[in-house]
Every structure is written in structure tokens, then in C-alpha cells.
Protein backbone atom coordinates (compact mmCIF):
# COMPACT_ATOMS: atom_id res chain seq x y z
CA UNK A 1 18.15 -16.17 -5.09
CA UNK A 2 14.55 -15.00 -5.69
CA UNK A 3 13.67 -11.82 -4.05
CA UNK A 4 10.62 -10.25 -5.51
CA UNK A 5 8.90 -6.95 -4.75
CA UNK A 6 5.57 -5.60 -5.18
CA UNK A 7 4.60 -2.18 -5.61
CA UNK A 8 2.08 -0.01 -6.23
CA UNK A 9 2.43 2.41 -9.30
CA UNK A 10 -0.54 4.75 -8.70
CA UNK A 11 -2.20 6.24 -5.37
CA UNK A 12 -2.89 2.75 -4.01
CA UNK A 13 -6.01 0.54 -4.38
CA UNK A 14 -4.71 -1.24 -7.29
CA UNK A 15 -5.06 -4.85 -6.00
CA UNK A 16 -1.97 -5.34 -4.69
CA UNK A 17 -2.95 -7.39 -2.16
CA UNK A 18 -4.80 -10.04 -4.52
CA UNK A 19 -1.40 -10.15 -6.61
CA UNK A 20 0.54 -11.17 -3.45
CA UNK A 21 -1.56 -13.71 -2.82
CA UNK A 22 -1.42 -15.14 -6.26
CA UNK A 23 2.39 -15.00 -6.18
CA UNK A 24 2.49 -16.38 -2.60
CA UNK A 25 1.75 -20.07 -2.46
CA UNK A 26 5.21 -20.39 -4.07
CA UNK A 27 7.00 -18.42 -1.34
CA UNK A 28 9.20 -18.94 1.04
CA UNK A 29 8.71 -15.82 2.97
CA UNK A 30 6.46 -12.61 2.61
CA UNK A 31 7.81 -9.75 4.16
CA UNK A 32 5.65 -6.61 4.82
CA UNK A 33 8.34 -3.53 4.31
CA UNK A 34 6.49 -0.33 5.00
CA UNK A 35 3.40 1.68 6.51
CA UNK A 36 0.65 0.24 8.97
CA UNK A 37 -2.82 -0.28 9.69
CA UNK A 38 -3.77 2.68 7.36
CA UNK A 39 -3.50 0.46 4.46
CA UNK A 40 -6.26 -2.34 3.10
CA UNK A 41 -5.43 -5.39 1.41
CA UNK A 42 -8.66 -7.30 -0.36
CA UNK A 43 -8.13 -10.34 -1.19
CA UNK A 44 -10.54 -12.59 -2.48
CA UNK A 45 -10.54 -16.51 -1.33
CA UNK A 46 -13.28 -18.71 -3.35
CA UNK A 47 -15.43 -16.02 -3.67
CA UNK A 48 -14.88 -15.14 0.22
CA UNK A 49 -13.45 -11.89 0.84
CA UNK A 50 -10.74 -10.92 3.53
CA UNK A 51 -9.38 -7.59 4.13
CA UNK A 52 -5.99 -7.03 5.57
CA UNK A 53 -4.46 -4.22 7.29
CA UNK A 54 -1.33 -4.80 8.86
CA UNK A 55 -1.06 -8.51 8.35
CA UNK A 56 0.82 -9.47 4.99
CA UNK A 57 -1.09 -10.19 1.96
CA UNK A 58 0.82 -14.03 2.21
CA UNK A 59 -0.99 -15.00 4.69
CA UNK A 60 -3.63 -16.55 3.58
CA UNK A 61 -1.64 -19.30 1.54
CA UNK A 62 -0.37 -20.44 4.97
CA UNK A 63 2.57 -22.03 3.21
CA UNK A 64 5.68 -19.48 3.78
CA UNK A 65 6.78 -17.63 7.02
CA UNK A 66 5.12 -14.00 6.84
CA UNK A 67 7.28 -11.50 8.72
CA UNK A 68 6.12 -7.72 9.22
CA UNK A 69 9.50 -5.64 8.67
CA UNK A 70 11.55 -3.09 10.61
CA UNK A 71 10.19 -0.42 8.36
CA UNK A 72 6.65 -1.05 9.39
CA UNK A 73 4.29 0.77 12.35
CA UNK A 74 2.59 -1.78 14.33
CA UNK A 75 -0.47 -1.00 16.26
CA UNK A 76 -0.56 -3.97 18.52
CA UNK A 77 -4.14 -3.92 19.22
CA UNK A 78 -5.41 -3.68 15.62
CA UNK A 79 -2.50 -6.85 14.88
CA UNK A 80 -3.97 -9.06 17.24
CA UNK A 81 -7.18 -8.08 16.01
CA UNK A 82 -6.77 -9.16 12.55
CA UNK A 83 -5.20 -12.66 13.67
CA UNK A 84 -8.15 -12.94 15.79
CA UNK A 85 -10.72 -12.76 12.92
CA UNK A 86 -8.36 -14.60 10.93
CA UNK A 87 -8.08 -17.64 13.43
CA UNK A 88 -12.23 -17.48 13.93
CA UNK A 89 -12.66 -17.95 10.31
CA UNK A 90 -10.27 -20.77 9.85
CA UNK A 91 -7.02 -19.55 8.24
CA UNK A 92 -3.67 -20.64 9.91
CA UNK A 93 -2.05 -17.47 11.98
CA UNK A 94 1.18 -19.04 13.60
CA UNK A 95 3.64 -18.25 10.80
CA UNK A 96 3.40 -15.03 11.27
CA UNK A 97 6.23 -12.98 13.15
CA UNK A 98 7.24 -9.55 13.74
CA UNK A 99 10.35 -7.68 13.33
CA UNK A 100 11.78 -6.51 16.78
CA UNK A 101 12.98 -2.94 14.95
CA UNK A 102 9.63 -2.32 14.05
CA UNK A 103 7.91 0.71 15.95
CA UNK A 104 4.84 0.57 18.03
CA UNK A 105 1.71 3.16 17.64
CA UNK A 106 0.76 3.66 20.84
CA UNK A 107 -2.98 5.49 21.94
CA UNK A 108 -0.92 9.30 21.76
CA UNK A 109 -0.05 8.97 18.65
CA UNK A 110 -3.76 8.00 17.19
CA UNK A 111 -4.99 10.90 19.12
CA UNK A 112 -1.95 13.23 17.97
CA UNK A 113 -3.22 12.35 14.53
CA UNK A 114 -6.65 13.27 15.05
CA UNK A 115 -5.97 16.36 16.73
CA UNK A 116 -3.58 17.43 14.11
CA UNK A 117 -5.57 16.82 10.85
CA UNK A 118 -9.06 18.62 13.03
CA UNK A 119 -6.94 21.64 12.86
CA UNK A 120 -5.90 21.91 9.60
CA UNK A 121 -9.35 22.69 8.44
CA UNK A 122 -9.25 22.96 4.99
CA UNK A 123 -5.85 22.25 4.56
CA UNK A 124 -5.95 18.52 6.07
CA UNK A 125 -4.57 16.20 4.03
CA UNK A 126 -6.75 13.36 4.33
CA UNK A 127 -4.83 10.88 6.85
CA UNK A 128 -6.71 8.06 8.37
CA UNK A 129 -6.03 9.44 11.75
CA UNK A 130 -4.10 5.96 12.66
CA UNK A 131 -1.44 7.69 14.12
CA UNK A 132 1.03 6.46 10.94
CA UNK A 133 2.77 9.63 11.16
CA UNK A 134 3.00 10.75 14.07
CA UNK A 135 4.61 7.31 15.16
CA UNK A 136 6.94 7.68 12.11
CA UNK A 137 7.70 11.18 13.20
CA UNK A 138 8.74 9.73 16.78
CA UNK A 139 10.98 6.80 15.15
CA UNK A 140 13.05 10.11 12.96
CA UNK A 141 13.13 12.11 16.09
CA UNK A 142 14.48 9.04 17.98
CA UNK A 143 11.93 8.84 20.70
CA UNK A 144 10.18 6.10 19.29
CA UNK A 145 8.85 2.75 21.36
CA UNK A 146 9.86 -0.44 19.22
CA UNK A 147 8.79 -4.02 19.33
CA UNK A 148 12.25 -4.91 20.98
CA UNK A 149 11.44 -2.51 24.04
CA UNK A 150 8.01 -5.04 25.01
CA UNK A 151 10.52 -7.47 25.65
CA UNK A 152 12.00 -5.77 28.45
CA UNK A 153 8.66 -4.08 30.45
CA UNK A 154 10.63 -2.23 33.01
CA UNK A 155 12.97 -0.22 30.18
CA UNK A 156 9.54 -0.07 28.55
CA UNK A 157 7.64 1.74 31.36
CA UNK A 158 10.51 4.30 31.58
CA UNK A 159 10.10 5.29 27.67
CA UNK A 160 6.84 5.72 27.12
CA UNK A 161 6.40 7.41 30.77
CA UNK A 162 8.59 10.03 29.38
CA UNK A 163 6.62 10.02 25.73
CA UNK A 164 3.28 10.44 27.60
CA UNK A 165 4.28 13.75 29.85
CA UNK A 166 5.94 14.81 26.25
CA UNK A 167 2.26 14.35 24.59
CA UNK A 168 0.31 15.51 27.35
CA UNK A 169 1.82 19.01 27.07
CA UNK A 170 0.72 18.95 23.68
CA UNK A 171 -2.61 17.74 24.17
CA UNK A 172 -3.14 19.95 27.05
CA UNK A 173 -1.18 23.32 26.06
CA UNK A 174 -1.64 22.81 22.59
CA UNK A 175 -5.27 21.66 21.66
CA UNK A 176 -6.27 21.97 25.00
CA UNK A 177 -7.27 18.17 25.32
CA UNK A 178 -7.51 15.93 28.49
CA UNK A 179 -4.35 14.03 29.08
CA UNK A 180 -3.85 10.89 28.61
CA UNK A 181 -3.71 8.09 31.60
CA UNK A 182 -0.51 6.28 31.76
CA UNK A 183 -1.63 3.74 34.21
CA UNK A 184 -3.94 2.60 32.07
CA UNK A 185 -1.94 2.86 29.21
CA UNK A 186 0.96 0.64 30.55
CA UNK A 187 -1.28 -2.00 31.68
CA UNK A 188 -2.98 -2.41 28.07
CA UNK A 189 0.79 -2.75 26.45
CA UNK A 190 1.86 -5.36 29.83
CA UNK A 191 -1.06 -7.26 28.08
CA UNK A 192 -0.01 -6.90 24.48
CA UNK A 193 3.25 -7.85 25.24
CA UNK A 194 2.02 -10.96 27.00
CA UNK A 195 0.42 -12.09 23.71
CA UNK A 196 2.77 -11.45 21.30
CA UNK A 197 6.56 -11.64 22.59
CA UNK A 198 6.76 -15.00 21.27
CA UNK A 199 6.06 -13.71 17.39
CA UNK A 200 8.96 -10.70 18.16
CA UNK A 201 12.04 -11.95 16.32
CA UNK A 202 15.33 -10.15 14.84
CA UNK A 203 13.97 -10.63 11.19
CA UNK A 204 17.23 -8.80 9.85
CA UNK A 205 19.46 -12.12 9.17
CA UNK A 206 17.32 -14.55 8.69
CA UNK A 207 15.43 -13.18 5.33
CA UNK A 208 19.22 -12.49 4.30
CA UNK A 209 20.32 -15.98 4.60
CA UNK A 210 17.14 -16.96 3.35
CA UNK A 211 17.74 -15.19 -0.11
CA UNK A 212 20.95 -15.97 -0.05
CA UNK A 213 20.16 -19.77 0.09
CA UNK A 214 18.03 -19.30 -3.12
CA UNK A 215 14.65 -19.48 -1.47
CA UNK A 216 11.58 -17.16 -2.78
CA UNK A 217 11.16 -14.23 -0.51
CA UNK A 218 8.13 -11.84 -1.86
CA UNK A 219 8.49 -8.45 -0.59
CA UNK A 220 5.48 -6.35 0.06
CA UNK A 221 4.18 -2.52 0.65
CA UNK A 222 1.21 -0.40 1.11
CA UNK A 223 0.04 2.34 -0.35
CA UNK A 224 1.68 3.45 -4.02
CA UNK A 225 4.50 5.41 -5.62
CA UNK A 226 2.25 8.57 -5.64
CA UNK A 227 2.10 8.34 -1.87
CA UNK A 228 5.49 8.21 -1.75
CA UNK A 229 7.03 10.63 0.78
CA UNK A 230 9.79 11.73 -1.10
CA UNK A 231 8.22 11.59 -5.09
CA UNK A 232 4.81 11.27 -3.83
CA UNK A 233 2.08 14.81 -4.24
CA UNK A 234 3.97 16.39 -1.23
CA UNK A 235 2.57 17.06 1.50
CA UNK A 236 -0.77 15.07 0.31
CA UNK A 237 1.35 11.40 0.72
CA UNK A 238 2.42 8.76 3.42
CA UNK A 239 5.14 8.82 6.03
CA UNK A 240 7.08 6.40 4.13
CA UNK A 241 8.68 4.90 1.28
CA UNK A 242 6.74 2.26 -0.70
CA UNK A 243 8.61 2.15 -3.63
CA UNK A 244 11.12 -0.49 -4.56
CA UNK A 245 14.04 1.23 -2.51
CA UNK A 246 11.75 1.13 0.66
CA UNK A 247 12.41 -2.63 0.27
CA UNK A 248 16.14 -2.04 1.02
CA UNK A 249 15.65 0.18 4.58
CA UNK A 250 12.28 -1.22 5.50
CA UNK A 251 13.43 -4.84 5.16
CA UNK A 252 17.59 -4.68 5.77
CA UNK A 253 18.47 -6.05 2.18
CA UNK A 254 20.87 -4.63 -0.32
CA UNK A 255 19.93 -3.61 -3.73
CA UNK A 256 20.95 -6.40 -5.48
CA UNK A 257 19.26 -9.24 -3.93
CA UNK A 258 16.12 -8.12 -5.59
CA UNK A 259 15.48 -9.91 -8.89
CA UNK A 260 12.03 -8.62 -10.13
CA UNK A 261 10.17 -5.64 -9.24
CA UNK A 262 6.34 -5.63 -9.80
CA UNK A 263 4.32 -2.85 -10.56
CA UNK A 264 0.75 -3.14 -10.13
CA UNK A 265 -1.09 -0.23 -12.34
CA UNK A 266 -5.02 -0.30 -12.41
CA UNK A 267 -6.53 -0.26 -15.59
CA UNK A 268 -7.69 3.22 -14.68
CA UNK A 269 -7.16 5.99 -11.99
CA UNK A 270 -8.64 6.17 -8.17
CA UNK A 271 -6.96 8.17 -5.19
CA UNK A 272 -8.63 8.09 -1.63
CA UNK A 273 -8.15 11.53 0.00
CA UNK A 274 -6.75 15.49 -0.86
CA UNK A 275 -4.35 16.50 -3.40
CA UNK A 276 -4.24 17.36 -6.97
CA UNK A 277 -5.71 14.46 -9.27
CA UNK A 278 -4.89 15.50 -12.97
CA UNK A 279 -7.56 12.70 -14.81
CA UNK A 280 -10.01 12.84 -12.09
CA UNK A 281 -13.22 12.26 -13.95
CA UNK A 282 -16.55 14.23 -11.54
CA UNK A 283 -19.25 13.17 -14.19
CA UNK A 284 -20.86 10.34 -15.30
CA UNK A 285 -17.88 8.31 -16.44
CA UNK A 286 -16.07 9.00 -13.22
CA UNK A 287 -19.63 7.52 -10.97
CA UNK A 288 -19.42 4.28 -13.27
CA UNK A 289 -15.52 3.28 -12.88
CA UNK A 290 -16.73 4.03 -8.85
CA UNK A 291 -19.49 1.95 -8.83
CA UNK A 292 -18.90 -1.22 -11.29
CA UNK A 293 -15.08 -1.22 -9.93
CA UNK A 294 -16.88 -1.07 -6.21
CA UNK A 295 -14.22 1.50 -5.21
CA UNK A 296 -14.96 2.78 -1.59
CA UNK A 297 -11.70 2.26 1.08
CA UNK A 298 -11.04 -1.34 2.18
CA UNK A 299 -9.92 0.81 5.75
CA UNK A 300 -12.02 3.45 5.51
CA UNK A 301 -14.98 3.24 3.43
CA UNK A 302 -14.47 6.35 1.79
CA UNK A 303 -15.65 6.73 -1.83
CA UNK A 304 -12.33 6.79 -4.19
CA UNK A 305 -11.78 9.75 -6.81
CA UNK A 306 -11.85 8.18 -10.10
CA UNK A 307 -10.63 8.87 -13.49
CA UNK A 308 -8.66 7.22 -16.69
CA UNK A 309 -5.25 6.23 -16.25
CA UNK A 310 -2.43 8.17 -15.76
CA UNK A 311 0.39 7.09 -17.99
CA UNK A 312 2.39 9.97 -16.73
CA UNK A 313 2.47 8.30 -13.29
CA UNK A 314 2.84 5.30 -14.58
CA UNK A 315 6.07 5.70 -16.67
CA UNK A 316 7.29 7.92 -13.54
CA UNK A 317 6.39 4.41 -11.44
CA UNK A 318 9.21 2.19 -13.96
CA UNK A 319 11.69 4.40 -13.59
CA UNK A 320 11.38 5.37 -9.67
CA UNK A 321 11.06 1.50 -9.34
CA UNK A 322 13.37 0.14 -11.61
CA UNK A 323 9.82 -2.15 -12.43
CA UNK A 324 11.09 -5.44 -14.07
CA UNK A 325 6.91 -6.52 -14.57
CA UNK A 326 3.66 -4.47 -14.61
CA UNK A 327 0.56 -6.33 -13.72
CA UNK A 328 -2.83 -4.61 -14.82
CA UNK A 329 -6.14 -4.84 -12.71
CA UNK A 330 -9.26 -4.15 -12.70
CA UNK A 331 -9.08 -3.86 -16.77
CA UNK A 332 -12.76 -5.81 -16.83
CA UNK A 333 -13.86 -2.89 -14.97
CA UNK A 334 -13.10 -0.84 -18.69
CA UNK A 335 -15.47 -3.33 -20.72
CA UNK A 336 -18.85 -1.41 -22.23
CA UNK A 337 -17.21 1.82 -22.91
CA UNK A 338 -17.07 2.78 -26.32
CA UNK A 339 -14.15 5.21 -25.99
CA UNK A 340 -11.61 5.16 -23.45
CA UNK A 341 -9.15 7.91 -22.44
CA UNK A 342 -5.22 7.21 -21.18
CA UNK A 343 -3.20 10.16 -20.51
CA UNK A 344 0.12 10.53 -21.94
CA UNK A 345 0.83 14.19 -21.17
CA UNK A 346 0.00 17.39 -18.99
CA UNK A 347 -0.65 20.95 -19.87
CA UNK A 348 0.84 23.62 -18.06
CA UNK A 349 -0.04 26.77 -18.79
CA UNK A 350 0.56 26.02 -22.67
CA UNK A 351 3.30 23.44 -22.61
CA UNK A 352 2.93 19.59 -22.30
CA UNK A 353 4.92 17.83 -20.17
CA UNK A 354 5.20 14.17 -19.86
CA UNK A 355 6.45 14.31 -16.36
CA UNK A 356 5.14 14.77 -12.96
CA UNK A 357 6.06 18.36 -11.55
CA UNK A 358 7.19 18.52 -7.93
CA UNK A 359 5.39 21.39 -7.17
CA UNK A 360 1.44 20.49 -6.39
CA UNK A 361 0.23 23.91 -7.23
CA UNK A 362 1.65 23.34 -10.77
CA UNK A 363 -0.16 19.60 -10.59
CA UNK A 364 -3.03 21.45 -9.73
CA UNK A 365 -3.31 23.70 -13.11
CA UNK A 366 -2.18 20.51 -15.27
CA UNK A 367 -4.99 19.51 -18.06
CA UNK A 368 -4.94 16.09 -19.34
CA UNK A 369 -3.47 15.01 -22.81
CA UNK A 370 -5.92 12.60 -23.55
CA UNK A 371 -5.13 10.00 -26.14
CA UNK A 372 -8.36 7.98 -27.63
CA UNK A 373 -8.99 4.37 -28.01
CA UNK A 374 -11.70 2.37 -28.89
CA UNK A 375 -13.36 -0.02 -25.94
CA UNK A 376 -14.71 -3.33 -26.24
CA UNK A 377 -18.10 -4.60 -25.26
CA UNK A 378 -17.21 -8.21 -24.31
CA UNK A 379 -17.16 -9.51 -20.45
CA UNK A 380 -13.37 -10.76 -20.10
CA UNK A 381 -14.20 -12.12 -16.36
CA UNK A 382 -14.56 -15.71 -17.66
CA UNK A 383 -11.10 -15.42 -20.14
CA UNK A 384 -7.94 -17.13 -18.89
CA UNK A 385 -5.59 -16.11 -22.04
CA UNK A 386 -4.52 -13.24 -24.37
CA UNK A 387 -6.12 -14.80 -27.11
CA UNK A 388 -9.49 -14.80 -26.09
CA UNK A 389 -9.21 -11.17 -24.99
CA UNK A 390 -10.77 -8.60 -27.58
CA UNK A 391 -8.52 -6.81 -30.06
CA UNK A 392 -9.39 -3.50 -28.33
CA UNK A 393 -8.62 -4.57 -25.32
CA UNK A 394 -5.43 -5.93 -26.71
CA UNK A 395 -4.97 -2.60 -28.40
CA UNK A 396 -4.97 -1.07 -25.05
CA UNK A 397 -2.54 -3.15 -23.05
CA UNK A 398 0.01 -2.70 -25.58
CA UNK A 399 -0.27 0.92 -26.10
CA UNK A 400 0.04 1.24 -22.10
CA UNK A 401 3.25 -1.08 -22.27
CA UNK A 402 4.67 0.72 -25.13
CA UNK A 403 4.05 4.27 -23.40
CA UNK A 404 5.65 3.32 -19.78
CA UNK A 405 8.30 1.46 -21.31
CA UNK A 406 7.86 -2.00 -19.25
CA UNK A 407 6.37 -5.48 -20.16
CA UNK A 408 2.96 -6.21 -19.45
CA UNK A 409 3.38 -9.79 -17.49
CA UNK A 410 0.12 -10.38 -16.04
CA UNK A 411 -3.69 -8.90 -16.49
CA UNK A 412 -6.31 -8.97 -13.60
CA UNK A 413 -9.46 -9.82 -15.01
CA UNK A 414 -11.49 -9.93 -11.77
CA UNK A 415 -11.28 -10.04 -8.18
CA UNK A 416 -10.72 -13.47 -7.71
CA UNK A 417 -7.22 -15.35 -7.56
CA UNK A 418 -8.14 -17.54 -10.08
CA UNK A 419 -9.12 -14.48 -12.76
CA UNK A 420 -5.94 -13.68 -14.38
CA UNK A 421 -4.34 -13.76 -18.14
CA UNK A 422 -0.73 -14.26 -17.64
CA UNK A 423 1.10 -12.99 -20.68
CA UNK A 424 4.95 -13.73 -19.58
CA UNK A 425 5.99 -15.64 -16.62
CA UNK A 426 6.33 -13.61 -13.62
């Protein structure tokens, strides 16, 4: 049995999505467990880059079945989208299959979203006004349209009829909106479910029998552990769980059928988005790591918040995740600096902690314990092992491993698949 999971240990961006891929041509199965079409996957193909939303990170290999999970949020229209632009530039799109638990975001709850986070002014928190939580909201207050429900159109029409006069009180009491048409509405998901009944299966039992017949099934999220809804920076997070456990309700597995958890921790800090940032860097430094790491949204083309790594976060990512691996990316991104910073504590109105407070207001005050290191001036881009890596850069990696507490398996050297230093077999 070879169930692997994926995870981010940060606020997301790390390069998840080019560490699937690199793990994927030896799968059997990659299954997308959480979140929707507010996350972006790059993943770089021979220097040809492809950005994924909803569509697992797998499927570019075209070798293993790529299923998106009951715990995902599935905006049809964007889906059929991406295998669209997919099938126009050549990669194969008919292993992929969708989990008949899964919930639909439907036009209301895009709108909801955008209506919501208009009115919290300066408090919004920075959604991508998808409609990822207000469909998630829907699913816990058991109103919720699923993929199962496009398979019968006439028990369809009867649910979201009653959903749409729900919303259109909203929109019209409420924010004092137009309503929405449901005509039109039911005729755009009669035509959805047209095109992709045939990919709706019950996804439940067959990744179970396929891990329990020994075959590799990668397991994959968006976002990060900092987004996390329940140890995330509440209420600045995502309406879901992508940690390691998320794998268990988002997928239908039990605990123990996963072997390895992998934690993906850039070489430095971003976050896309409000809340509290403790090693955000506003100067120079902070405009560098932004442009020479390229970091603007793969979704949303907003400029990320950078700053040093957060080791804080990061040991707070192993044990949340149980992390068997960490994979570091983006560490050529580091090379020309002559000092670099990693943060192994927080100050709190005069005490140093080295964990991550609940409360955001006291995340908020925290001041970074900074400890030193000397950078390296080499380009690692064109290095395939440790040994060719500079000592400082060596230096680095295992100060990170020995803070967190987890092995250091694999280092990202660049955005390509190809442009990694494995350092353990992963």
C-alpha cells in the first residue's frame, strides 16, 4: 500500500503543484482532496508552463486515473474550461473523473461571495470571490447541490429552485441586488450535466481497493496549513481542511492507509491576501524575493507578501501533519544574498514563543526572532546533487531540518520538473 499526501506547510504558493507532478508519473491515482477553483497549480512542462485550478496537479503525466474528491467544490464551468485548454494544447484529459459527493458552486454562490467580501470594507478577508465558501457553507448547512444530483435533472431542478428563492431574498433584502434568473440558470447546468455525467463516479471504493491492492495513490490539496480553517490565521483562512487529516474526510480513507506525508515549505515566506504576516519583509529585500521568485497569484495575479521563512509555521506544519518528508522550493530564489534571516521565535509583548498563538490580534503584535546565516553567491539552477550545492546553502537546509524536526528529502532548485536535488528517496 502506497498512499502519499502532499501538503502545503506555509500560506500556499510553495510549488506544490510542480512536486505532484514530479511524484506523479509513478502513480496510480491522484486524488484532489480539498478546496476549488480558488487555488493555482504551476507546473512547468519543458519549459512550457500550465496552470491548474481545479484539475489535479497529475494530470499532466497522463499515466494514472486523476479523480477530484468528495471534499472538493466544483465549479463546472471553470472544470470544463481547464480540460478544454488542456485538450487544445495537446495533453490527454479522459482520465480524469469526478467524485459524485463532491458539491457544485453554482452562479449564487460566486455572487454571494462578492457581495459579502464588498461589505466588509476594511475588514474583508481577501477571498477570491469564487464562491468557495459560500458553497462550503451550503454543504455544512445541508442545502448543498452535489455532483450526484446532475445525474438526476428533475430532483435537480427542485433543489436549486428552492436555493435560488433562498438567495434571492438575500440578494434582494439584503444587498439590495437584482435576483438571479433561474431559467437561465437551469438550462446552463442541463448543459453541464450533458458534458460531464460520464466523468461522475462514486470515487469512495475504488481508491480504497486501490490502496489496498498496493497501488500508488498520491493525494493532493490546495492552499497550506496556515489556511487551514481550524489552525489556520482565523478568520483570514479557507473553508477547508488542507492538512494531512483533510485527506481522511475529503477523500473517504482511514488514517492508516497513508504512508508518507509531504510537506512542501518554500525556502522563504509569501501569503496572498489579509491577515497578520509575522516575517513580512515591506523593503527592499521583501521587492527582490517578489520579483526574482516571480510571485504574483497563479489565480489571481495579485502581488504575494513576502518575507524570510517562518520556522515557527513550519515546525507547527510537522506536527499538525504528522509530515514524514519536507521538500524545499524555490531555495535558488535565496542565492546572492549575503545574509539571510529564518525565524525561530516570536515576541510578544516581552516573551518569545516558538509557537503560533490562536488569537490573530496577538499574531499581529509578534516581532520576529531572527536567527542569521550566511548566503551563497553561486546559481544552484544547473545542480542535480547535494554535493555540488554550496556549504551555505547546505548550512541552511540543515539548520531548517534540525529546527522543524523533519528530514529534508527533496530541494527545488527551479521551476522545472527536471530541477531538483533529491537528498533521500521520497
Amino acid at each position: 500500500m502506497a498512499g502519499y499526501v502532499v501538503v502545503g506547510t506555509q500560506w500556499g504558493d510553495e510549488g506544490k503543484g510542480k512536486i505532484i507532478d514530479v511524484l506523479a508519473h509513478k502513480a496510480d491515482y491522484v486524488v484532489r482532496f480539498q478546496g476549488g477553483n480558488n487555488a493555482g497549480h504551476t507546473v512547468v512542462v519543458n519549459g512550457e508552463k500550465f496552470v491548474l485550478h481545479l484539475l489535479p496537479s497529475g494530470m499532466l503525466h497522463g499515466n494514472g486515473k486523476c479523480i477530484i474528491g468528495p471534499g472538493v467544490v466544483v465549479d463546472i464551468k471553470v472544470l470544463l474550461g481547464e480540460l478544454e485548454v488542456l485538450e487544445k494544447r495537446g495533453a490527454k484529459v479522459d482520465h480524469l473523473y469526478v467524485s459524485d459527493r463532491a458539491h457544485i458552486i453554482t452562479p449564487y454562490h460566486v455572487r454571494l461571495d462578492e457581495l459579502r467580501e464588498e461589505a466588509r470594507g476594511d475588514q474583508k478577508i481577501g477571498t477570491t470571490k469564487r464562491g468557495i465558501g459560500p458553497c462550503y457553507a451550503d454543504k455544512i448547512t445541508r442545502c448543498g447541490l452535489r455532483m450526484v444530483d446532475l445525474l438526476d435533472m428533475e430532483s435537480f431542478e427542485g433543489k436549486l429552485r428552492t436555493n435560488l428563492e433562498e438567495k434571492n431574498e438575500v440578494f434582494e433584502k439584503i444587498y439590495g441586488v437584482e435576483k438571479m434568473d433561474f431559467d437561465q440558470m437551469l438550462a446552463e447546468f442541463k448543459e453541464y450535466s450533458k458534458k460531464i455525467a460520464h466523468r461522475i463516479i462514486d470515487s469512495v471504493p475504488e481508491v480504497n481497493e486501490a490502496l489496498d491492492q498496493d497501488k500508488f495513490v498520491l493525494f493532493e490539496g490546495a492552499q497550506a496549513m496556515m489556511l487551514d480553517i481550524n489552525y489556520g490565521t482565523y478568520p483570514y483562512v479557507t473553508s477547508s481542511s488542507p492538512t494531512t487529516a483533510g485527506v481522511t474526510t475529503g477523500v473517504g480513507i482511514a488514517p492508516k492507509k497513508i504512508d508518507k506525508a509531504i510537506g512542501v515549505m518554500k525556502a522563504y515566506t509569501t501569503r496572498v491576501g489579509e491577515g497578520p504576516f509575522v516575517t513580512e519583509l515591506e523593503e527592499e529585500i521583501g521587492e527582490r524575493l517578489r520579483e526574482v521568485g516571480r510571485e504574483y497569484g497563479a489565480t489571481t495575479g495579485r502581488p504575494r507578501r513576502c518575507g524570510w521563512v517562518d520556522l515557527v509555521v513550519g515546525k507547527f506544519a510537522v506536527d499538525i501533519n504528522g509530515l514524514t518528508d519536507v521538500v524545499i522550493t524555490k531555495i535558488d530564489v535565496l542565492s546572492g544574498l549575503e545574509k539571510i534571516n529564518i525565524c525561530v521565535g516570536y515576541e510578544i509583548d516581552g516573551e518569545v514563543y516558538t509557537t503560533v498563538p490562536s488569537s490573530i490580534e496577538r499574531l499581529a503584535k509578534a516581532k520576529a526572532v531572527y536567527e542569521e546565516l550566511p548566503g551563497w553567491e553561486e546559481d544552484i539552477t544547473g545542480m542535480r546533487e547535494y554535493d555540488e550545492l554550496p556549504e551555505n546553502c547546505k548550512n541552511y537546509l540543515k539548520r531548517v531540518e534540525e529546527i522543524i524536526g523533519c528530514q529534508i528529502s527533496m530541494v527545488s532548485v527551479g521551476p522545472d520538473r527536471t530541477q531538483n536535488i533529491f537528498l533521500r528517496e521520497i
